[in-house]
N, C-alpha and C. Protein backbone atom coordinates (compact mmCIF):
# COMPACT_ATOMS: atom_id res chain seq x y z
N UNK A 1 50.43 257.07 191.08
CA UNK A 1 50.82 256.18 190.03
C UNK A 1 51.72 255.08 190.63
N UNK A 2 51.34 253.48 190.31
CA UNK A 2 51.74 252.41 190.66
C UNK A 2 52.59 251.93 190.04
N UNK A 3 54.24 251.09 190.36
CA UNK A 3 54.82 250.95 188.87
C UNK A 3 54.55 249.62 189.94
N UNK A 4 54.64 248.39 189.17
CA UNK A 4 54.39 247.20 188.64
C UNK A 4 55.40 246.53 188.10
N UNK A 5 56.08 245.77 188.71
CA UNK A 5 57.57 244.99 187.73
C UNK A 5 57.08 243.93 186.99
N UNK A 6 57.45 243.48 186.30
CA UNK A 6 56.85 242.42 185.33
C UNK A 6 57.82 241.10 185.78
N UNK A 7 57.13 240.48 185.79
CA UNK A 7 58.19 238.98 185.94
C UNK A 7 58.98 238.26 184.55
N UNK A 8 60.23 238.50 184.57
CA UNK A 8 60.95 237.92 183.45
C UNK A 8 61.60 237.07 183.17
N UNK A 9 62.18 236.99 182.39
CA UNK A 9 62.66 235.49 182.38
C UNK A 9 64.34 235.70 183.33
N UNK A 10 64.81 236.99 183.81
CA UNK A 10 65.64 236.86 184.66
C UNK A 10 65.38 236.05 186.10
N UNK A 11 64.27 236.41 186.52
CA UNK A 11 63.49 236.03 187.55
C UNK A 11 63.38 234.74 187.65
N UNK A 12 62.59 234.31 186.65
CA UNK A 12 62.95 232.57 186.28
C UNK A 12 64.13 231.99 186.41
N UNK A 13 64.94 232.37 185.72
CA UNK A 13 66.43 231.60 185.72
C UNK A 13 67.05 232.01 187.36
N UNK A 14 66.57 233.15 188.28
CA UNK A 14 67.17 232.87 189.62
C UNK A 14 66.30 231.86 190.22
N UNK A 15 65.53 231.74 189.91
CA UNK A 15 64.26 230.76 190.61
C UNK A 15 65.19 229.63 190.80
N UNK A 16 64.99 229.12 189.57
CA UNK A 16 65.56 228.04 188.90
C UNK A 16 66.97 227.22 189.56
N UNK A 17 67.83 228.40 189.08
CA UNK A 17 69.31 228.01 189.65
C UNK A 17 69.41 228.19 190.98
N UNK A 18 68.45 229.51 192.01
CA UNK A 18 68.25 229.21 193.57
C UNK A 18 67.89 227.70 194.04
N UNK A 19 67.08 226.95 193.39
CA UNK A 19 66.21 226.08 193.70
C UNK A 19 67.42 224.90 193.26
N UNK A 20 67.55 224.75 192.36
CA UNK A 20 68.61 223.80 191.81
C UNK A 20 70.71 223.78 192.77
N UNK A 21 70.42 224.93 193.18
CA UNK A 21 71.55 225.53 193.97
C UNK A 21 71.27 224.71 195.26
N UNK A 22 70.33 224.92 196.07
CA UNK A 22 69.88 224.15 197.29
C UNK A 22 69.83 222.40 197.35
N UNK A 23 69.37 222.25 196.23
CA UNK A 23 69.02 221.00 195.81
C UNK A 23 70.71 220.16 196.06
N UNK A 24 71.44 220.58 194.58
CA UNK A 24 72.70 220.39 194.76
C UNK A 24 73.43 220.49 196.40
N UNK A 25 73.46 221.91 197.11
CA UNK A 25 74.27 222.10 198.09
C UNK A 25 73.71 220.82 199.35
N UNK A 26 72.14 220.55 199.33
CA UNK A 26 72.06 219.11 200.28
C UNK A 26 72.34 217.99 200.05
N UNK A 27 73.07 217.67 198.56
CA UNK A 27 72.84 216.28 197.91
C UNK A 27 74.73 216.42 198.58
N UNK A 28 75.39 217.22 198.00
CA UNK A 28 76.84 217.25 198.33
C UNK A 28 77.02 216.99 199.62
N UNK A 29 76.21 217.60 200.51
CA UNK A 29 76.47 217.56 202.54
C UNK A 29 76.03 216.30 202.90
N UNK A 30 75.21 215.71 202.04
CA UNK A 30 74.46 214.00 202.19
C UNK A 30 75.78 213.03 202.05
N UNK A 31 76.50 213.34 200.81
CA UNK A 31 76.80 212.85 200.35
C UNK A 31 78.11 212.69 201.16
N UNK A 32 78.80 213.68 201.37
CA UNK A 32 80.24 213.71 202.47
C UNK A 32 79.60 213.35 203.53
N UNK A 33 78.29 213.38 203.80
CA UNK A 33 78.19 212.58 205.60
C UNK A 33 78.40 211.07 205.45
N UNK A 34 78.01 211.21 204.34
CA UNK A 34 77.89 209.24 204.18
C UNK A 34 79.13 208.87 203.84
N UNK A 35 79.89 209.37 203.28
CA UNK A 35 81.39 208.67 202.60
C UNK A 35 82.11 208.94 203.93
N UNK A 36 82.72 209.66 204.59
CA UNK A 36 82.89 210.10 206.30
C UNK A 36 82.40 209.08 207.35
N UNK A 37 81.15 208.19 207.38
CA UNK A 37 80.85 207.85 208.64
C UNK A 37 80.80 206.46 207.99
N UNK A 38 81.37 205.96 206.75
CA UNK A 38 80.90 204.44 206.55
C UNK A 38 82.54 203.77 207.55
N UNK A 39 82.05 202.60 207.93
CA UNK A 39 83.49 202.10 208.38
C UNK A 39 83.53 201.39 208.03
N UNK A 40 83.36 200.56 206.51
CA UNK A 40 84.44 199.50 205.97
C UNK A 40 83.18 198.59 204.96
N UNK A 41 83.66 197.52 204.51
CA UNK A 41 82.83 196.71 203.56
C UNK A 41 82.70 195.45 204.69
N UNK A 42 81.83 194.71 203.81
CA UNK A 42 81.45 193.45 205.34
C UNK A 42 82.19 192.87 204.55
N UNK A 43 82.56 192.57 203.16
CA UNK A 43 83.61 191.85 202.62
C UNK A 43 84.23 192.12 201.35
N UNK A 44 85.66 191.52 201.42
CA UNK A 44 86.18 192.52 200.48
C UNK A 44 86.07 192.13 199.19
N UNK A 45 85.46 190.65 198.90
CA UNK A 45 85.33 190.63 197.29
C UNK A 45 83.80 189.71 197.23
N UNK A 46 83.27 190.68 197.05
CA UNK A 46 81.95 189.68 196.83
C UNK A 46 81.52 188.51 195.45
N UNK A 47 82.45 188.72 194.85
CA UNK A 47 82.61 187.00 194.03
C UNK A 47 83.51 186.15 194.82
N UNK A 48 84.08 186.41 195.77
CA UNK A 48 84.81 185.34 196.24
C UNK A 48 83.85 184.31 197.24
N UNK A 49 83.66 185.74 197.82
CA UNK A 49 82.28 185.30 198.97
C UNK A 49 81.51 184.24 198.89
N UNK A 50 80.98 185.04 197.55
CA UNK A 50 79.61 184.29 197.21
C UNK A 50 79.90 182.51 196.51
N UNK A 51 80.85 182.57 196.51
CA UNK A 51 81.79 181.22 195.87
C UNK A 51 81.85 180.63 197.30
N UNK A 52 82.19 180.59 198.48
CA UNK A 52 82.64 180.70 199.83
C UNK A 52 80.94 179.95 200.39
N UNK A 53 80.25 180.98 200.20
CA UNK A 53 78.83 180.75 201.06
C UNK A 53 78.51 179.83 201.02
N UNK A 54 78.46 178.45 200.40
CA UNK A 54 77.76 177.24 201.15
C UNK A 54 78.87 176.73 201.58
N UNK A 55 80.19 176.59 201.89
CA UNK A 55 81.15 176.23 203.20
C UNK A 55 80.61 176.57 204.16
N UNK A 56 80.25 178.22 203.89
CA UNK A 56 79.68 179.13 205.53
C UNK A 56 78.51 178.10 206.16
N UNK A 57 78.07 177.79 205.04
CA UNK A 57 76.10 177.41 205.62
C UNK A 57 76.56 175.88 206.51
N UNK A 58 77.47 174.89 205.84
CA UNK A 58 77.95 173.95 205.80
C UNK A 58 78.52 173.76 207.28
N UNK A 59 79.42 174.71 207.50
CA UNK A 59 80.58 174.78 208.46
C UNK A 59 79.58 175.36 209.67
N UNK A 60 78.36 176.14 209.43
CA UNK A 60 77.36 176.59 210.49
C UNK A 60 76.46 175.36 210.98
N UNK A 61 76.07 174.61 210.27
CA UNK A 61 75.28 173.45 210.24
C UNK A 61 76.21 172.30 211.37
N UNK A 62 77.36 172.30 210.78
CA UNK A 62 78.30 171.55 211.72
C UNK A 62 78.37 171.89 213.05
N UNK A 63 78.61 173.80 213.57
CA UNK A 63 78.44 174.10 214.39
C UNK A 63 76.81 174.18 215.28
N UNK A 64 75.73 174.15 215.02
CA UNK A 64 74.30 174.20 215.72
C UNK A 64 74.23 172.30 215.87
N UNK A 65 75.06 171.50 215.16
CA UNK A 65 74.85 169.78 215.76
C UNK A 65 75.70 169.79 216.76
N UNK A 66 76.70 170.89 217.12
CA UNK A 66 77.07 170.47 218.28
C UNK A 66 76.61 170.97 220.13
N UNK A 67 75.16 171.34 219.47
CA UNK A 67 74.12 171.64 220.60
C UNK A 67 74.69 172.44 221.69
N UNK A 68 75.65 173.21 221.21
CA UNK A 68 76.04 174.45 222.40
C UNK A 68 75.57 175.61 222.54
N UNK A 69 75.04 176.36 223.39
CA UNK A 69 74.88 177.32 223.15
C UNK A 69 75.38 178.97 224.20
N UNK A 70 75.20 180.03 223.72
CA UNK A 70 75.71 180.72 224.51
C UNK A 70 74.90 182.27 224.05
N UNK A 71 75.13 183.19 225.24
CA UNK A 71 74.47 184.25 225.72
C UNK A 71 75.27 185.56 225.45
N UNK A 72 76.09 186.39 225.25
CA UNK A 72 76.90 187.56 224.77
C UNK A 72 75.49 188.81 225.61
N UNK A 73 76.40 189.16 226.49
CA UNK A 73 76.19 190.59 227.56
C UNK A 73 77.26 191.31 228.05
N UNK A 74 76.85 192.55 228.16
CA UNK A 74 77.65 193.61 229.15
C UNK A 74 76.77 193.24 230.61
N UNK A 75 78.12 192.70 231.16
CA UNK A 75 77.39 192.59 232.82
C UNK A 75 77.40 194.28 233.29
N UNK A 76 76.89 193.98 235.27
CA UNK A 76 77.06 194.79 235.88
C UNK A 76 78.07 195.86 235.67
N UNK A 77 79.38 195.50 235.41
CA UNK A 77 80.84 195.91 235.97
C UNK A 77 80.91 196.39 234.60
N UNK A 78 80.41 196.60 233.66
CA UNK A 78 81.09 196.95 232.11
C UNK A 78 81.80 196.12 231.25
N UNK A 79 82.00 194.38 232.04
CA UNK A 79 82.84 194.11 231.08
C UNK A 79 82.30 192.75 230.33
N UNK A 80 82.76 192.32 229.11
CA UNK A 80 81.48 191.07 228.22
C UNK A 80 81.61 189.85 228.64
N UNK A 81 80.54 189.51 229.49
CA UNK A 81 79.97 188.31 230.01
C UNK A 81 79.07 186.91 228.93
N UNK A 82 79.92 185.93 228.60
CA UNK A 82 79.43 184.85 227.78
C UNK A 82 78.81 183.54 228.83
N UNK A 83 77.85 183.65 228.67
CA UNK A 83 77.30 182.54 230.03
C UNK A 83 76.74 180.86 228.26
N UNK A 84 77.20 179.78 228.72
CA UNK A 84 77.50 178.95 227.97
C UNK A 84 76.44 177.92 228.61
N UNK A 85 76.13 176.69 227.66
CA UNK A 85 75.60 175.98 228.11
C UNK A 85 75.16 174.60 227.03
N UNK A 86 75.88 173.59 227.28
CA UNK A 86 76.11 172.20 226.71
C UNK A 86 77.48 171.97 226.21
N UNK A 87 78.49 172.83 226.56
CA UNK A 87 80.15 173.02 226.74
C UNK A 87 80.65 172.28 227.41
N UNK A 88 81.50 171.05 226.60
CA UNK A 88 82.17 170.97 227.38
C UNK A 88 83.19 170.98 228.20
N UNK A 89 83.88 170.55 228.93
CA UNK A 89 85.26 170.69 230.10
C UNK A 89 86.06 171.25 229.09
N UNK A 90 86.80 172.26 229.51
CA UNK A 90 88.10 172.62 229.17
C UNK A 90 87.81 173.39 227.34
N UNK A 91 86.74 174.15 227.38
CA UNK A 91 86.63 174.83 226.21
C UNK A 91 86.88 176.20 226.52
N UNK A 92 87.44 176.96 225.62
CA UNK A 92 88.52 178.04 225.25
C UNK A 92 87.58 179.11 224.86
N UNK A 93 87.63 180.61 225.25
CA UNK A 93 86.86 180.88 224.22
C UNK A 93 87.30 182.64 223.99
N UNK A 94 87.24 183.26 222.68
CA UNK A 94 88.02 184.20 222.35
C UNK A 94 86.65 185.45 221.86
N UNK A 95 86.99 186.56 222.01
CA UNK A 95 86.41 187.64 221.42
C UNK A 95 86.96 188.42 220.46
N UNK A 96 86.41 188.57 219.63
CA UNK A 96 86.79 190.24 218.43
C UNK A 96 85.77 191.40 218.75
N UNK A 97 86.01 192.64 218.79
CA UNK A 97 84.71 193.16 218.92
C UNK A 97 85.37 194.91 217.98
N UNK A 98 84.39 194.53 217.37
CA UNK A 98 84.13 195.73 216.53
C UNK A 98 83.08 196.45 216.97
N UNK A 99 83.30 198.01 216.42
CA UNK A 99 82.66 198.96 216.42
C UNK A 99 81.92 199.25 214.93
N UNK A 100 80.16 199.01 215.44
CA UNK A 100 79.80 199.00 213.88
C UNK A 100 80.50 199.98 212.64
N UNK A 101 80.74 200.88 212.87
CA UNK A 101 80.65 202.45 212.43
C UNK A 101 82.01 202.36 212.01
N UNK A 102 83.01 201.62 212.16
CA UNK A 102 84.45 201.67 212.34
C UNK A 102 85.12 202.87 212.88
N UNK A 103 84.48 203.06 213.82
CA UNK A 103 85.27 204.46 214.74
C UNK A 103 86.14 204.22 215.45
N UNK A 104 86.40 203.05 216.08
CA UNK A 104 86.70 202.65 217.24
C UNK A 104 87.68 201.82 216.77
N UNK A 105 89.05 201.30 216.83
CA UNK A 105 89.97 200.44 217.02
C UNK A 105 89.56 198.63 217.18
N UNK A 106 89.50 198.21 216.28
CA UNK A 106 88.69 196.37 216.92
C UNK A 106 89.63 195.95 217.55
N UNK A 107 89.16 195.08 218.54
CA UNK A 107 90.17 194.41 219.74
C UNK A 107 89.72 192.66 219.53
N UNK A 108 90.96 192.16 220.18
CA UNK A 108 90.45 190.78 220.57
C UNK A 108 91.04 190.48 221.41
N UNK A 109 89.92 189.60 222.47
CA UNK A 109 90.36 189.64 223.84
C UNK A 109 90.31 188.11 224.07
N UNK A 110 91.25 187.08 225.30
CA UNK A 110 91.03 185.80 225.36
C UNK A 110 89.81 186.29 226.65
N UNK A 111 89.11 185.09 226.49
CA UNK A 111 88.34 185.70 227.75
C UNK A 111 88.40 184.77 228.94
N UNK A 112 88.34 184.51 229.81
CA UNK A 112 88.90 183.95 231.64
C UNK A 112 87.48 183.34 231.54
N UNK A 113 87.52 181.85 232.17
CA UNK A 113 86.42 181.23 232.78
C UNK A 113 85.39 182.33 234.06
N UNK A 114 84.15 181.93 234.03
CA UNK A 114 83.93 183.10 235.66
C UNK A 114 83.35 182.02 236.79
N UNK A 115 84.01 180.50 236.39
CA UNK A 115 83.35 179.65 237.81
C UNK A 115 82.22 179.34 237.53
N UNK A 116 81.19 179.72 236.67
CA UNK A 116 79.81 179.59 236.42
C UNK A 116 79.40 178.64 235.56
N UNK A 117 80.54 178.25 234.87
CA UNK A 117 80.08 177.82 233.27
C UNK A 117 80.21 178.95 232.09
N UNK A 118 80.58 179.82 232.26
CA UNK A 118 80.53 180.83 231.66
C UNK A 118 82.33 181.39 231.15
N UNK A 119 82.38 182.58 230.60
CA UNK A 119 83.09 183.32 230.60
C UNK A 119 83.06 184.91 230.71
N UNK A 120 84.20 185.62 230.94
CA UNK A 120 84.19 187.35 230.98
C UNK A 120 85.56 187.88 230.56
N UNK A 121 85.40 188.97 230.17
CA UNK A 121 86.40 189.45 229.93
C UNK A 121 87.22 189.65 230.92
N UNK A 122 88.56 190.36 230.85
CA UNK A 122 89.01 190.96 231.85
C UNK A 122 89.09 192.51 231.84
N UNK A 123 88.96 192.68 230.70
CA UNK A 123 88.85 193.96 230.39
C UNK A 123 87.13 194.67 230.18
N UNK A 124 87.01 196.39 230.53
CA UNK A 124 85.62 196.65 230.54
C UNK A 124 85.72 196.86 229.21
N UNK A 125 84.25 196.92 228.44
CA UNK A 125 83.93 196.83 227.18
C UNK A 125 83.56 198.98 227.25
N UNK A 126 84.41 198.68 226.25
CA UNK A 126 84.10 200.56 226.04
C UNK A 126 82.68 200.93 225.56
N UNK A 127 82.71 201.96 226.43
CA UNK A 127 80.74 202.31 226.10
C UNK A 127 80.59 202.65 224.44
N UNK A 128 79.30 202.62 224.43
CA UNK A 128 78.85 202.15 222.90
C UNK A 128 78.24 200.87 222.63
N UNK A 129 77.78 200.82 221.49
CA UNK A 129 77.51 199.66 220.93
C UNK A 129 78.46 199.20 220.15
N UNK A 130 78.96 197.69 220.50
CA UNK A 130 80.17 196.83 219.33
C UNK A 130 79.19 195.77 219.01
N UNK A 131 79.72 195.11 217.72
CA UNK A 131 79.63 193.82 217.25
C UNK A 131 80.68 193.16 217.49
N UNK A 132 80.26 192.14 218.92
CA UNK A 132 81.07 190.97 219.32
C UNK A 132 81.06 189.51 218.91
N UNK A 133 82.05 188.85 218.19
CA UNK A 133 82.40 187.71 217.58
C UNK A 133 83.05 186.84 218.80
N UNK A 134 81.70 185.82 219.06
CA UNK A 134 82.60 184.97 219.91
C UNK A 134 83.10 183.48 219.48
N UNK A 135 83.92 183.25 219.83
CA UNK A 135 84.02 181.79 219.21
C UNK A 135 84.91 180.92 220.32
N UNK A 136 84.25 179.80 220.44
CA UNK A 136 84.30 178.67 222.03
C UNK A 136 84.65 177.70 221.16
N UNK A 137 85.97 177.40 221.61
CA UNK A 137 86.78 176.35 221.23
C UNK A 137 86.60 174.86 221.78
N UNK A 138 86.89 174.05 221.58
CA UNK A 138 86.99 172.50 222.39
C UNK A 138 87.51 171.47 221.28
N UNK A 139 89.45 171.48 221.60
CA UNK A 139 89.71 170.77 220.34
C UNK A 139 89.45 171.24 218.73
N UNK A 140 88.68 170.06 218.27
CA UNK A 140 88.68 170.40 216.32
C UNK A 140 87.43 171.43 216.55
N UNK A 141 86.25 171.05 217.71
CA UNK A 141 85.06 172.10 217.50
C UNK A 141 85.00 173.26 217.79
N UNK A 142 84.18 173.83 216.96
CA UNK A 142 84.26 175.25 217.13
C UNK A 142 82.37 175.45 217.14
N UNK A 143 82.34 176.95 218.27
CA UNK A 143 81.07 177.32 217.72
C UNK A 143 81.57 179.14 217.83
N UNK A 144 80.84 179.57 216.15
CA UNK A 144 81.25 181.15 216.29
C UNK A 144 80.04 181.80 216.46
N UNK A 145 79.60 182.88 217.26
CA UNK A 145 78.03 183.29 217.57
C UNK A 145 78.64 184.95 217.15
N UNK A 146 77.56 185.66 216.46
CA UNK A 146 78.24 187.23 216.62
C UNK A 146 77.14 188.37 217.37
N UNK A 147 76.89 188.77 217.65
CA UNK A 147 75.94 189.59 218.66
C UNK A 147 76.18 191.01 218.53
N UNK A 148 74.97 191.85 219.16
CA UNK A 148 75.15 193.32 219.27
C UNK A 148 75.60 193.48 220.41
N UNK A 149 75.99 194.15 221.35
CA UNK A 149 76.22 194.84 222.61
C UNK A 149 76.20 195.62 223.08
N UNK A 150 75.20 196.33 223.67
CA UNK A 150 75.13 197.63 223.88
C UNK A 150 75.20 198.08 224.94
């Protein structure tokens, strides 16, 4: 003689709340990975911004007529190499460099001519990938370029 359990509605409701239990417990671990690894807003009031944005477009337009341009690398040695070109004499030029992820501390560095036409840091660029903000001065002009670096 075979006994046979019947499926009930206890059975159901563990189904149910097992299944709904899992569901929940990956949405919560999703959810703390993402609030944990964001590093910051790209800006802090987006009505201001968006009020702001045709200065940006404006003030960019100003900068590409002044036909300069430039290159953002990690040389050989580890450290960020800006090689320039339609610059002229005696232009300045500065770095910010963030870490996408905001893990990392942002720095800003002046950066040293390298004899080439160019510039470098003096300092090595910490391994990883940053977002480097360069901006090459000369007088009132400015040109700001922002790049990955990896």
């Amino acid at each position: 003689m075979t006994m046979t359990k019947r499926f009930s509605g206890w059975h159901m409701t563990a189904i149910l709340v097992g299944g709904f239990g899992v569901v929940v417990a990956v949405n919560l671990f999703m959810a703390s990975q993402a609030v944990g690894s964001f590093g910051g807003v790209v800006v802090e009031n987006s009505y201001v911004a968006s009020q702001e944005f045709n200065d940006w477009l404006d003030e960019a337009a100003k900068e590409n007529a002044l036909g300069w341009t430039a290159t953002v690398t990690r040389d050989g040695d580890g450290r960020l190499a800006v090689s320039t070109q339609n610059t002229p004499a005696g232009t300045t030029a500065t770095a910010e460099l963030r870490h996408p992820l905001g893990r990392e501390k942002a720095r800003s560095w002046t950066l040293v001519t390298d004899g080439a036409g160019g510039f470098a840091s003096t300092e090595r660029l910490p391994e990883g990938r940053w977002l480097v903000r360069v901006t090459l001065a000369n007088g009132d002009d400015r040109l700001r370029i922002e790049r990955p670096v990896g």
